[in-house]
C-alpha atoms as a PDB file:
ATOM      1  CA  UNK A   1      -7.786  54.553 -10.551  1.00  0.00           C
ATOM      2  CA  UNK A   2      -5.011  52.289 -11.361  1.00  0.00           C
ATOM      3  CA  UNK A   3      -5.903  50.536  -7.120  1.00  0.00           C
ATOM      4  CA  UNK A   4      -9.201  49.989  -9.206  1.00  0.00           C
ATOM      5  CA  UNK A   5      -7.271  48.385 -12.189  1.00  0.00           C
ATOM      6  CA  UNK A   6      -5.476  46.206  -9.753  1.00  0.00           C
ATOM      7  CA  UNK A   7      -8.506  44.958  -7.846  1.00  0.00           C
ATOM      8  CA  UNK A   8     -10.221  43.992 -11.460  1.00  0.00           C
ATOM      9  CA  UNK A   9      -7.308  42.472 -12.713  1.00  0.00           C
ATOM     10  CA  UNK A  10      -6.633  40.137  -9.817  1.00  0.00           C
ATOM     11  CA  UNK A  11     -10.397  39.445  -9.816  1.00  0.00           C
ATOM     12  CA  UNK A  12     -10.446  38.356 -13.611  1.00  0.00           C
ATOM     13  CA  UNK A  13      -7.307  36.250 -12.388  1.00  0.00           C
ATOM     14  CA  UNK A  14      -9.188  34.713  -9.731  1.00  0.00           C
ATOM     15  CA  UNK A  15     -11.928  33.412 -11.788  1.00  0.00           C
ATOM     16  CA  UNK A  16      -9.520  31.834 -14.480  1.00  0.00           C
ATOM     17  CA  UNK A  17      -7.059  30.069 -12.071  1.00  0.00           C
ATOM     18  CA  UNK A  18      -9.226  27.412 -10.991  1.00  0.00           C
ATOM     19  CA  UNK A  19     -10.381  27.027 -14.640  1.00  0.00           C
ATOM     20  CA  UNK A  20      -6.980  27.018 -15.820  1.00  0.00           C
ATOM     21  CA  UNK A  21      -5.603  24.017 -12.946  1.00  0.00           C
ATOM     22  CA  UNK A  22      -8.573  21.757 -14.074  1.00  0.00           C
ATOM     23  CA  UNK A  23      -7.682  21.954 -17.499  1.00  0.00           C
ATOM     24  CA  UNK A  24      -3.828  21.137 -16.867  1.00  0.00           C
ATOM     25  CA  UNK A  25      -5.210  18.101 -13.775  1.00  0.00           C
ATOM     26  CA  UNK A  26      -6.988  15.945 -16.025  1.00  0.00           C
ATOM     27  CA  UNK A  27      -5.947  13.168 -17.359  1.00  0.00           C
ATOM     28  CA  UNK A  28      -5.341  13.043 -21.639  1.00  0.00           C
ATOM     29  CA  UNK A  29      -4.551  10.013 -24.372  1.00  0.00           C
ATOM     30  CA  UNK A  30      -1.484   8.549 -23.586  1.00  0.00           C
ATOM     31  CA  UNK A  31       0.576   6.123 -25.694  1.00  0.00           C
ATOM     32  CA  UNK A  32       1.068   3.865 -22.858  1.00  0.00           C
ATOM     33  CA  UNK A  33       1.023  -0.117 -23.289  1.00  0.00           C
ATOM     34  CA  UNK A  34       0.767  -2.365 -20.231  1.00  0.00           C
ATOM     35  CA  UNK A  35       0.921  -6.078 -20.090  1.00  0.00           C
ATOM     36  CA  UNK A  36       1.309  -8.424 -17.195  1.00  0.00           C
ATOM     37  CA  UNK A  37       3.948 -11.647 -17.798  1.00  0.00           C
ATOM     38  CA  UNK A  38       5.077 -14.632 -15.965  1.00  0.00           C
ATOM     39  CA  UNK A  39       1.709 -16.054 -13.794  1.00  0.00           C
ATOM     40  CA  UNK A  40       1.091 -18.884 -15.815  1.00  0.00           C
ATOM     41  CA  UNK A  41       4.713 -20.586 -16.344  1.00  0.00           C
ATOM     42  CA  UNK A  42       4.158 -21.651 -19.966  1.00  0.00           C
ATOM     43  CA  UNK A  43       7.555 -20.137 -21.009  1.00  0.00           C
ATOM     44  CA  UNK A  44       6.243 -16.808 -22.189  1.00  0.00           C
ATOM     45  CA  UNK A  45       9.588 -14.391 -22.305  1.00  0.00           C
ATOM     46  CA  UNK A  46       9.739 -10.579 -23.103  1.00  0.00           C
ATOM     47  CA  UNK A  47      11.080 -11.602 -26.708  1.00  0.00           C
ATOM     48  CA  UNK A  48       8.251 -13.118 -27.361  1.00  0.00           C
ATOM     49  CA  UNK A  49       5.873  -9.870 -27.381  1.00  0.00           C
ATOM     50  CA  UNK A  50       5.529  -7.693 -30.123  1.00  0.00           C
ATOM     51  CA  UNK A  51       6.902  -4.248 -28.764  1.00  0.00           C
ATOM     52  CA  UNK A  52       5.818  -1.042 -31.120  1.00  0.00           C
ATOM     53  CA  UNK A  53       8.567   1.705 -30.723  1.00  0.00           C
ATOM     54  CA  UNK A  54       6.070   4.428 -30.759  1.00  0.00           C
ATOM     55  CA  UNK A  55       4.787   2.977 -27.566  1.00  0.00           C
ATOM     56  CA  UNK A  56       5.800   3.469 -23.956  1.00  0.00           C
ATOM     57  CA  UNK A  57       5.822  -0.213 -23.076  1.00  0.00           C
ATOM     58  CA  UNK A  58       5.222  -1.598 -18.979  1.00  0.00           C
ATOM     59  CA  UNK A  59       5.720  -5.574 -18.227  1.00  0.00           C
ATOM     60  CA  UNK A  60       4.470  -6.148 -15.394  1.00  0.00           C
ATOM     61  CA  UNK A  61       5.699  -9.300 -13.574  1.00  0.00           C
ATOM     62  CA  UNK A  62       3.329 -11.487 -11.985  1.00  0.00           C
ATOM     63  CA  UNK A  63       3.272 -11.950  -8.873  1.00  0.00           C
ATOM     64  CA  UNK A  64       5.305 -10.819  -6.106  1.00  0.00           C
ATOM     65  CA  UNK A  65       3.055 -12.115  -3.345  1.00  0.00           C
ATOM     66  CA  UNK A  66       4.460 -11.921   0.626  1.00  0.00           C
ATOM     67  CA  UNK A  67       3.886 -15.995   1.131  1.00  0.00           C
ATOM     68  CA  UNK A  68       6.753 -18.733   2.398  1.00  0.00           C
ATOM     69  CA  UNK A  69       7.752 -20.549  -0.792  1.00  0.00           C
ATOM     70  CA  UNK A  70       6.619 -24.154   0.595  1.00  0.00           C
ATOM     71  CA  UNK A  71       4.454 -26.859  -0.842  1.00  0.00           C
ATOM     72  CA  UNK A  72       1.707 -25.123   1.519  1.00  0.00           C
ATOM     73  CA  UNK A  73       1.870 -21.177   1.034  1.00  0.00           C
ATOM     74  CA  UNK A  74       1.224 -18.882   4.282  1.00  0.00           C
ATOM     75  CA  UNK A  75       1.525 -15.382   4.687  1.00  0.00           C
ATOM     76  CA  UNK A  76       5.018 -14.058   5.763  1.00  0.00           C
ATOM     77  CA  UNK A  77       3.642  -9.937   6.410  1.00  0.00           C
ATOM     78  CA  UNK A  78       5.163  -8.128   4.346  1.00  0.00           C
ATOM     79  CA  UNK A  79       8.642 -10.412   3.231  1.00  0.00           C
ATOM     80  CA  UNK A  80       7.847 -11.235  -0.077  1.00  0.00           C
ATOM     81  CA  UNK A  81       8.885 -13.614  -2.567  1.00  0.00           C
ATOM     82  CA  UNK A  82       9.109 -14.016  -6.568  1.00  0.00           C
ATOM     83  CA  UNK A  83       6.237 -16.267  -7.452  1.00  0.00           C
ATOM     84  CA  UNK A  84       6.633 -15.146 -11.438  1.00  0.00           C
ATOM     85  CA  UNK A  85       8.284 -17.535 -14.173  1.00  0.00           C
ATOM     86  CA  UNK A  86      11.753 -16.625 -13.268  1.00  0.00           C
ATOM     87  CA  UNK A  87      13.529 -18.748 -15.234  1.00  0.00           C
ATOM     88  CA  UNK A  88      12.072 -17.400 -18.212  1.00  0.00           C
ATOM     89  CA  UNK A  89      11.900 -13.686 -16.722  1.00  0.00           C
ATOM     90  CA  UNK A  90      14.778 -13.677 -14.810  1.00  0.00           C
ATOM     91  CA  UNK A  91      17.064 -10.172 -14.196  1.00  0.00           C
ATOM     92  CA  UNK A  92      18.974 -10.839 -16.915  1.00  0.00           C
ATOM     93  CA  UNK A  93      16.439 -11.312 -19.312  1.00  0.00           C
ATOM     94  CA  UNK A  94      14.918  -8.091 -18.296  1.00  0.00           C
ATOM     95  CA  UNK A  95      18.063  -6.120 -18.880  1.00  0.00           C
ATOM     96  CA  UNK A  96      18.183  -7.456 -21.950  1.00  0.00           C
ATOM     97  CA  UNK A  97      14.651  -6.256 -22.685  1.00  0.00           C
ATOM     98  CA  UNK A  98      15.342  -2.787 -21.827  1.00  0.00           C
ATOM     99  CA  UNK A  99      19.068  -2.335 -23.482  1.00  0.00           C
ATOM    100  CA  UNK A 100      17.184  -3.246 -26.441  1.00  0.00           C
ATOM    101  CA  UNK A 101      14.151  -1.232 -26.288  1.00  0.00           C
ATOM    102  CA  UNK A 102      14.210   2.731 -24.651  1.00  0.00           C
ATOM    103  CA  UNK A 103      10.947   2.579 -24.468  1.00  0.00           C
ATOM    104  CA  UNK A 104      10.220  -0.221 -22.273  1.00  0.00           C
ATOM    105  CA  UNK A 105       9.966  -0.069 -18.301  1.00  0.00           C
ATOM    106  CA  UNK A 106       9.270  -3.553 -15.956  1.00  0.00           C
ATOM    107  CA  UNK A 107       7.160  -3.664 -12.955  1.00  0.00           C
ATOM    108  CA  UNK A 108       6.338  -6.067 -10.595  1.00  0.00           C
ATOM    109  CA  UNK A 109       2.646  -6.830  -9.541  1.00  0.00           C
ATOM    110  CA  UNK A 110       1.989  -7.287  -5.956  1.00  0.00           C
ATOM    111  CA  UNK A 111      -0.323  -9.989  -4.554  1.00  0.00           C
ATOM    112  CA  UNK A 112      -3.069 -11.420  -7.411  1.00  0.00           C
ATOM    113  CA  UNK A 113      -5.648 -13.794  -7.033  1.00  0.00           C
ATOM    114  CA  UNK A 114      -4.090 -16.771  -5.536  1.00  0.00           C
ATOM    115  CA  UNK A 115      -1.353 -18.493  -4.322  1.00  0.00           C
ATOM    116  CA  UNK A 116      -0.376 -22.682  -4.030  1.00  0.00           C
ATOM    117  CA  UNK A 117      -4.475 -23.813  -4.328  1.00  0.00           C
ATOM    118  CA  UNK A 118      -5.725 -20.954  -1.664  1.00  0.00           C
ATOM    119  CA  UNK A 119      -6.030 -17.047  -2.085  1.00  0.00           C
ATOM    120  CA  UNK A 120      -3.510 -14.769  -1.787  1.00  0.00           C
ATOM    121  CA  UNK A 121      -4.838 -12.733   1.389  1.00  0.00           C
ATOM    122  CA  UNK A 122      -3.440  -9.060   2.388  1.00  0.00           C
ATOM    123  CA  UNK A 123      -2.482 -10.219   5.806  1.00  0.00           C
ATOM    124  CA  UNK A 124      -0.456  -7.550   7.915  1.00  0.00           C
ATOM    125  CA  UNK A 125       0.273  -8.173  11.499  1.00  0.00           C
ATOM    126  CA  UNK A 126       0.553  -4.453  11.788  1.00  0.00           C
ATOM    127  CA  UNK A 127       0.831  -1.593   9.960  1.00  0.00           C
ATOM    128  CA  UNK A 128       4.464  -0.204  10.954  1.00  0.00           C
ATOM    129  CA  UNK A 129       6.039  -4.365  10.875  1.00  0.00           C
ATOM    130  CA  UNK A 130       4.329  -4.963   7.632  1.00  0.00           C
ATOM    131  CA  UNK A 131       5.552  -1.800   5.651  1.00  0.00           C
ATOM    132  CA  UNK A 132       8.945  -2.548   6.965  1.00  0.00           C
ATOM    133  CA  UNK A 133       9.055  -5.709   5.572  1.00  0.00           C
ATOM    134  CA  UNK A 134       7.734  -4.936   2.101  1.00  0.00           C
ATOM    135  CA  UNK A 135       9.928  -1.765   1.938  1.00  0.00           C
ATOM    136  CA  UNK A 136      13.037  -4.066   2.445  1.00  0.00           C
ATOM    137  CA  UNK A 137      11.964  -6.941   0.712  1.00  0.00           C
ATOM    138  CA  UNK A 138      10.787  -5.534  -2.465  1.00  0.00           C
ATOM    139  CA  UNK A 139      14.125  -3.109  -3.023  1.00  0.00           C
ATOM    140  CA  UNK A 140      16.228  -6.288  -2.659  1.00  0.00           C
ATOM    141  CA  UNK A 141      14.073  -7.762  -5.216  1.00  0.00           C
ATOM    142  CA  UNK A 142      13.454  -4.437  -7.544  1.00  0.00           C
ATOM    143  CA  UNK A 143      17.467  -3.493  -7.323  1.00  0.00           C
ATOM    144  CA  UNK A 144      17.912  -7.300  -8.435  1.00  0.00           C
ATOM    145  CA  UNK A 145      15.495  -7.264 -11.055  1.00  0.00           C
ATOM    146  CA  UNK A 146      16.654  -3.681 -12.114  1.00  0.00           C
ATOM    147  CA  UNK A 147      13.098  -2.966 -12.009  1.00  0.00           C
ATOM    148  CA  UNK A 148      10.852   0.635 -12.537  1.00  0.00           C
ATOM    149  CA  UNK A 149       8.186   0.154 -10.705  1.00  0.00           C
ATOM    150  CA  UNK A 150       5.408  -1.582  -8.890  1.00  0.00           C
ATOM    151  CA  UNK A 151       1.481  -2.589  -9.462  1.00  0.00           C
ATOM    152  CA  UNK A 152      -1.005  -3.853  -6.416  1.00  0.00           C
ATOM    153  CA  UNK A 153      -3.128  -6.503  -7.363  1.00  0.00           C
ATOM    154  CA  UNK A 154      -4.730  -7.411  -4.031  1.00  0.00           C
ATOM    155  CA  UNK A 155      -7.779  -9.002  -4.165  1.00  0.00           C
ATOM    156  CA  UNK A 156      -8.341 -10.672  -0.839  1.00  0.00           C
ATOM    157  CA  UNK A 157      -8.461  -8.792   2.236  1.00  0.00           C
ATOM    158  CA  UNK A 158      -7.977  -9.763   6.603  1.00  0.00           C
ATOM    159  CA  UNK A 159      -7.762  -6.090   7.293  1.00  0.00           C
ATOM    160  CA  UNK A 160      -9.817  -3.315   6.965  1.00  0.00           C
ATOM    161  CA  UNK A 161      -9.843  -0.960   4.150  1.00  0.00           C
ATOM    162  CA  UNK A 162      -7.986   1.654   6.127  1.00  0.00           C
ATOM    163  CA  UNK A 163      -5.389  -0.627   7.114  1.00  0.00           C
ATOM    164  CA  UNK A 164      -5.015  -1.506   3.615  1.00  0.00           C
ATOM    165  CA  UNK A 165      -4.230   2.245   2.668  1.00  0.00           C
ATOM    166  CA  UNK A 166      -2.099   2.995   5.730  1.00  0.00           C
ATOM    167  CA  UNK A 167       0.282  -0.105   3.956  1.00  0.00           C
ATOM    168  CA  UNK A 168       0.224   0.884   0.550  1.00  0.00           C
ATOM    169  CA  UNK A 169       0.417   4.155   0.479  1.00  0.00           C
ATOM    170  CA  UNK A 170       3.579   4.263   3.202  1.00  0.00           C
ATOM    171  CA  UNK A 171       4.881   1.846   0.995  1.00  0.00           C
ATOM    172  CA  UNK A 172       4.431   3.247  -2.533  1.00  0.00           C
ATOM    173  CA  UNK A 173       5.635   6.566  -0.434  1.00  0.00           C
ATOM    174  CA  UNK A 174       8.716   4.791   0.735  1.00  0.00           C
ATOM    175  CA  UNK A 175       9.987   3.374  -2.437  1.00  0.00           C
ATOM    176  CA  UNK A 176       9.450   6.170  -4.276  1.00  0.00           C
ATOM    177  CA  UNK A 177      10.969   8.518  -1.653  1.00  0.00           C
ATOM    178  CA  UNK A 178      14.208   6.277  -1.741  1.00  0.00           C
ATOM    179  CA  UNK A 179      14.223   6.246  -5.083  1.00  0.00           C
ATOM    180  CA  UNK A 180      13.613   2.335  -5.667  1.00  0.00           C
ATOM    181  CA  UNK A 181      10.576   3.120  -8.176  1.00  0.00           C
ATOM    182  CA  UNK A 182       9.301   5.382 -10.713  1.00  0.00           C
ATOM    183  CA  UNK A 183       6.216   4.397 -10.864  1.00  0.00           C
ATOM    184  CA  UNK A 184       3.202   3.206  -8.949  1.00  0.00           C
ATOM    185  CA  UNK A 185      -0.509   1.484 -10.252  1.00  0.00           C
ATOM    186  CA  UNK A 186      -3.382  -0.248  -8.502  1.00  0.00           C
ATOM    187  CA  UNK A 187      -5.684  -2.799 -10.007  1.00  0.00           C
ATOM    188  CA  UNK A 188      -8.895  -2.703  -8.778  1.00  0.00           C
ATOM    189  CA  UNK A 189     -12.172  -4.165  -9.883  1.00  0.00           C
ATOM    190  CA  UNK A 190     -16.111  -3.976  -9.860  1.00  0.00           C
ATOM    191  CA  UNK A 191     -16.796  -6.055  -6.800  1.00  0.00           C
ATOM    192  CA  UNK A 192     -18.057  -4.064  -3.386  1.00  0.00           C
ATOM    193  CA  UNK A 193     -15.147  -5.257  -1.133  1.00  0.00           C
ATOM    194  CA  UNK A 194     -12.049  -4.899  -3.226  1.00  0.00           C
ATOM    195  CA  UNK A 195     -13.457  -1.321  -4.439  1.00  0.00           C
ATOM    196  CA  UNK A 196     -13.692  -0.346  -0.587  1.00  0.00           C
ATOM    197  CA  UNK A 197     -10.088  -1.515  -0.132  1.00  0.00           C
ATOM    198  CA  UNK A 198      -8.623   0.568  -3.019  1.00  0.00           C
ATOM    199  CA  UNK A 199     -11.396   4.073  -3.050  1.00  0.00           C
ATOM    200  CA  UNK A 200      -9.519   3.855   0.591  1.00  0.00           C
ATOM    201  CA  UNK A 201      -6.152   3.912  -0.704  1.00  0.00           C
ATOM    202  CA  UNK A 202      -7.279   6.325  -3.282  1.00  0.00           C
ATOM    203  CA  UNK A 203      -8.486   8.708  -1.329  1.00  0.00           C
ATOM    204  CA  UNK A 204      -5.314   8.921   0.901  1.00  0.00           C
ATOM    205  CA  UNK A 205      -2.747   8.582  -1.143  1.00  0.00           C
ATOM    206  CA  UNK A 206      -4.150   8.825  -4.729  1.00  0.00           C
ATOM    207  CA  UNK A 207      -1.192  11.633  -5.454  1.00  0.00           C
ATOM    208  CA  UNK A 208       1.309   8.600  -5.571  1.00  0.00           C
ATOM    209  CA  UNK A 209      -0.699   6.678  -7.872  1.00  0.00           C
ATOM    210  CA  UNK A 210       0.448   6.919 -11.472  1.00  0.00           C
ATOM    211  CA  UNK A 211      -2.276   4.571 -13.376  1.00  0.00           C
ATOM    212  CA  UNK A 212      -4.923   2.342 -12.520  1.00  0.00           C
ATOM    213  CA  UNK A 213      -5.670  -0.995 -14.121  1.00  0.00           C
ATOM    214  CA  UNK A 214      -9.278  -1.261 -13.721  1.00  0.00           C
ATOM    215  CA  UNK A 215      -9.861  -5.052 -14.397  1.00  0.00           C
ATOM    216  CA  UNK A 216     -12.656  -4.143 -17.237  1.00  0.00           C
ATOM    217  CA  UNK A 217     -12.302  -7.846 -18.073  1.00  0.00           C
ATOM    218  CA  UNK A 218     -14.251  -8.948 -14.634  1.00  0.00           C
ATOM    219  CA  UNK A 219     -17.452  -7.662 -15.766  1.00  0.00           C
ATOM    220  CA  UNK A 220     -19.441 -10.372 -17.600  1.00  0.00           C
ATOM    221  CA  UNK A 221     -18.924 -11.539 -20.682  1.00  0.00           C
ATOM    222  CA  UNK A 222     -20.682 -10.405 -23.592  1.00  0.00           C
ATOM    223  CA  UNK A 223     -20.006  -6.666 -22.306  1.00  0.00           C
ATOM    224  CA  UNK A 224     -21.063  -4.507 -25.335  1.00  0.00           C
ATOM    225  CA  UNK A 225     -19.223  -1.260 -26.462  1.00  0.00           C
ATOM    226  CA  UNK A 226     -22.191   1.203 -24.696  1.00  0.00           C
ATOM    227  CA  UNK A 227     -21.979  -0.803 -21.646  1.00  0.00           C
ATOM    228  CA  UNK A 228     -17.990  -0.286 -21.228  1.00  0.00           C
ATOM    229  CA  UNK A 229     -17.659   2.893 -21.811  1.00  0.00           C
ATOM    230  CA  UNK A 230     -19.957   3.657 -19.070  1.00  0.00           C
ATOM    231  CA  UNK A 231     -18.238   1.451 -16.588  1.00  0.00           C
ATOM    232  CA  UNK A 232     -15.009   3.590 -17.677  1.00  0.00           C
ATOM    233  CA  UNK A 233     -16.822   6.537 -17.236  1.00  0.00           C
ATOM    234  CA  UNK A 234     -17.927   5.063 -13.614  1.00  0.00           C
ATOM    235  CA  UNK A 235     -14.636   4.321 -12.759  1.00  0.00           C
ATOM    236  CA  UNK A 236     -13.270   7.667 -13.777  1.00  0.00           C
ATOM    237  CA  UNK A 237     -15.218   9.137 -11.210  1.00  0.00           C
ATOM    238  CA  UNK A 238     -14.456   6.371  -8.862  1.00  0.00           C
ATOM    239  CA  UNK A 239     -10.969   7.050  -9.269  1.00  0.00           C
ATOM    240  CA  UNK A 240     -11.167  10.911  -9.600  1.00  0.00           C
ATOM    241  CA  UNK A 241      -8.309  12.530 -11.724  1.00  0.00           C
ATOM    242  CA  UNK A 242      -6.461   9.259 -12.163  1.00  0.00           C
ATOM    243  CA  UNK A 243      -4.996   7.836 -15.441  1.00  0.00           C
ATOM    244  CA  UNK A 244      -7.550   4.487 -15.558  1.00  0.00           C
ATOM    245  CA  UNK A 245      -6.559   2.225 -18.632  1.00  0.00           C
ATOM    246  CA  UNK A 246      -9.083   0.262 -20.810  1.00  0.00           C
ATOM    247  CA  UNK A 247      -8.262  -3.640 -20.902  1.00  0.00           C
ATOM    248  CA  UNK A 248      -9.216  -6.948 -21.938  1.00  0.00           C
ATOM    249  CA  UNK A 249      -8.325 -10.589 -21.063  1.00  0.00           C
ATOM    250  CA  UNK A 250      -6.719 -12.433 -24.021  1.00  0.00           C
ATOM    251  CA  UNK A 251      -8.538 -15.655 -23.284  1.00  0.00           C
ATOM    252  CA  UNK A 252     -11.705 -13.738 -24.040  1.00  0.00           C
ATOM    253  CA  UNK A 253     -13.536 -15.033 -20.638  1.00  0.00           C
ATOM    254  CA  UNK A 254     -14.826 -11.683 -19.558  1.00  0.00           C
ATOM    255  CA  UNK A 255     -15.681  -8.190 -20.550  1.00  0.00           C
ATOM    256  CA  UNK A 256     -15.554  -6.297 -23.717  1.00  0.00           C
ATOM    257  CA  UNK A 257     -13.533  -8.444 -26.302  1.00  0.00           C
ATOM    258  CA  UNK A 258     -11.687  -7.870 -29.193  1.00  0.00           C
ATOM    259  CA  UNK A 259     -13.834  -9.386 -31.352  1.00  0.00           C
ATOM    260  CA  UNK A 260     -16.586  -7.615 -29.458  1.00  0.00           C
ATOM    261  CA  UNK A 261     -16.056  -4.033 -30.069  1.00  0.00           C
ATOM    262  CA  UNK A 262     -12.864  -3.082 -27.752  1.00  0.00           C
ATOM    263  CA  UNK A 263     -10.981  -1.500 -30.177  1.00  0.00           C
ATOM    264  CA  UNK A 264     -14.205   0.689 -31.201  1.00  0.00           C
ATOM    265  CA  UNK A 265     -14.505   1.690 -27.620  1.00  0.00           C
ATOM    266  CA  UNK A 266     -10.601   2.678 -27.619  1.00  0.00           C
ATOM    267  CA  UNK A 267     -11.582   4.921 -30.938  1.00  0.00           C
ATOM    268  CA  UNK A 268     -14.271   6.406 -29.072  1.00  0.00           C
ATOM    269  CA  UNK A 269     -11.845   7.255 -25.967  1.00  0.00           C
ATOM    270  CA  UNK A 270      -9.691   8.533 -28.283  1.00  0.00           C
ATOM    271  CA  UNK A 271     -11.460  10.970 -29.445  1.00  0.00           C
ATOM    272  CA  UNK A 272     -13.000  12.430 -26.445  1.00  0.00           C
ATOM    273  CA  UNK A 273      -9.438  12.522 -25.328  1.00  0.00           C
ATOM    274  CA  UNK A 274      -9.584   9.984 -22.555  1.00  0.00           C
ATOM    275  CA  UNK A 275      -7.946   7.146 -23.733  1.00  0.00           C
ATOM    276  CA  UNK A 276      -5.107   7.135 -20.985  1.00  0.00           C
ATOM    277  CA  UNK A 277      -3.805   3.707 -21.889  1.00  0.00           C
ATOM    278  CA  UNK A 278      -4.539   0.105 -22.806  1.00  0.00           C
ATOM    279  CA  UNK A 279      -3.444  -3.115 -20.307  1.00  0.00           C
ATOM    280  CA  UNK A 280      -3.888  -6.785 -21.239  1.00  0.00           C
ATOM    281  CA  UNK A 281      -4.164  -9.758 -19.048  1.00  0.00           C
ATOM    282  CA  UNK A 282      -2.309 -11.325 -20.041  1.00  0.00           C
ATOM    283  CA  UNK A 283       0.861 -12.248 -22.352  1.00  0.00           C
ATOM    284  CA  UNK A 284       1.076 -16.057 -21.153  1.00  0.00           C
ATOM    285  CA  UNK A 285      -2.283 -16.649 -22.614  1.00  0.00           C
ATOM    286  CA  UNK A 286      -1.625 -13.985 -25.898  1.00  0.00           C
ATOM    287  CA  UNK A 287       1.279 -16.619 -26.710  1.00  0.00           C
ATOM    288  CA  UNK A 288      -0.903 -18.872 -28.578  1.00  0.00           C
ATOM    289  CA  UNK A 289      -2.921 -16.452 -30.614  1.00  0.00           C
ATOM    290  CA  UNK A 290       0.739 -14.839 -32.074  1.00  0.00           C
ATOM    291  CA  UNK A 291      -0.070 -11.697 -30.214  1.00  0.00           C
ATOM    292  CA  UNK A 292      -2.455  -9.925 -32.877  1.00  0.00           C
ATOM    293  CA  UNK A 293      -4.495  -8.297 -30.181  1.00  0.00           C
ATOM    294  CA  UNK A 294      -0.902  -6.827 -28.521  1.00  0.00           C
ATOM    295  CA  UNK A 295       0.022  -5.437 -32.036  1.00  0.00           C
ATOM    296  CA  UNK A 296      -3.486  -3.830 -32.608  1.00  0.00           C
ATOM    297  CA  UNK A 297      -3.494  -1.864 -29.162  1.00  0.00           C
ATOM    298  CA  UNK A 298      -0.201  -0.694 -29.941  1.00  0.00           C
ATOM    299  CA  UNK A 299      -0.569   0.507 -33.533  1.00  0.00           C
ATOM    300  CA  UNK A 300      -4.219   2.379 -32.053  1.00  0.00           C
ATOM    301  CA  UNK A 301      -1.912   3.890 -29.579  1.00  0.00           C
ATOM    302  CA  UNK A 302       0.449   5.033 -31.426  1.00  0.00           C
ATOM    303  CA  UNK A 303      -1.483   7.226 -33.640  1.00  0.00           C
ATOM    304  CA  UNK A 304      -0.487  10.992 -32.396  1.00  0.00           C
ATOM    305  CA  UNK A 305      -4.155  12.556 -31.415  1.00  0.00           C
END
């Protein structure tokens, strides 16, 4: 009788385990703020933004990018340099940033669009000399910096999508391993060769990856509210289990705006318990509208849920 008792017991245990790790594995509202800084060198600094206390608040610095610093960028595999505004967002300035605010972290964004007037490519010469590179590299520059953690922006590719995971997972691995990061996010978006690149790196090493800043603000303009929240919903299975953020570009040149509905869509996230977090593209250009968009993402995210 009580071998019976035991055998129904671990049964009924059986069935609500697997309920029970699906519940705890998926992702929930978060209070976290992103914004990337620096690209655009029109003397944007950390002071400038608008920073809600009931926010956990990422910079993100932009760009690290592994090019030679000359008149005519080329790739360098894996030795990169500080292609941000760093005399405005410069190491001291970020400690500065931080001492005064708890709640706010700096990251560094790898790569972006471009570089001098040519792309930014992922170039490795291999695998095992291009991770060693980065890994040394970036903690010179992080430990400088006094920096939490890192973004990949990538958006041009000569390797293969498997190569591309190989080198950013080892190296999200390795920093975080040694204890040079906190944090890790990718920034994919809807076009067919950067999603193979980063579904790659998801797949291998999505366990590393803490958010991902899906670049909602390269769909088309004049994205309604319906038609976002089923590309979030699309990229949420994309990017199975992962934290994905909702975003906009402050110049209003793409996706769902603002003005558009955003915020609505947020609300609606909210309550379905999915809004993970909100990013913005980007502070440089939020400058000369005083921020308002900044302060309205914050104040949504800070309502406890």
């Amino acid at each position: 009788m009580d071998l019976s008792k035991l055998f129904i017991a671990l049964f009924v245990f059986q069935l609500l385990l697997p309920s029970h790790i699906s519940i705890q594995a998926a992702p929930e509202n978060s209070n976290l703020f992103r914004e990337y800084i620096g690209a655009e060198f029109n003397n944007v600094r950390f002071t400038d933004v608008p920073i809600n206390s009931n926010v956990e608040f990422h910079f993100i610095l932009s760009f690290a990018i592994d090019y030679d610093t000359s008149g005519s960028p080329s790739p360098t595999n894996g030795k990169f340099n500080v292609f941000w505004d760093s005399d405005n967002l410069s190491p001291s300035q970020v400690s500065s940033i931080k001492s005064r605010h708890s709640n706010v972290k700096v990251a560094l964004s790898l790569g972006g669009d471009s570089v001098g007037d040519g792309y930014a490519y992922f170039d490795p010469s291999s695998v095992d000399s291009w991770v060693s590179n980065a890994v040394s590299s970036l903690t010179g520059i992080i430990q400088e910096y006094n920096l939490d953690g890192i973004d990949i922006d990538y958006e041009h590719f000569h390797a293969d999508p498997d190569t591309f995971a190989e080198c950013i997972g080892s190296l999200i691995k390795t920093l975080k391993n040694n204890g040079v990061i906190s944090f890790a996010s990718i920034a994919p978006f809807d076009d067919d060769d950067v999603q193979s690149h980063y579904k790659a790196l998801w797949k291998s090493y999505g366990d590393l990856i803490d958010y991902v800043n899906f670049q909602f603000y390269a769909y088309d303009q004049g994205t309604t509210v319906s038609q976002f929240l089923n590309y979030f919903n699309t990229q949420c299975s994309n990017y199975d289990g992962g934290k994905v953020l909702a975003s906009f570009i402050s110049d209003g040149s793409g996706g769902l705006t603002p003005e558009n509905g955003f915020f609505t869509a947020c609300s609606r996230l909210k309550t379905q318990n999915k809004l993970h977090g909100i990013f913005v593209w980007s502070a440089d250009d939020s400058k000369r509208n005083g921020f308002r968009n900044e302060k309205q993402s914050q104040a949504l995210l800070a309502i406890s849920h």
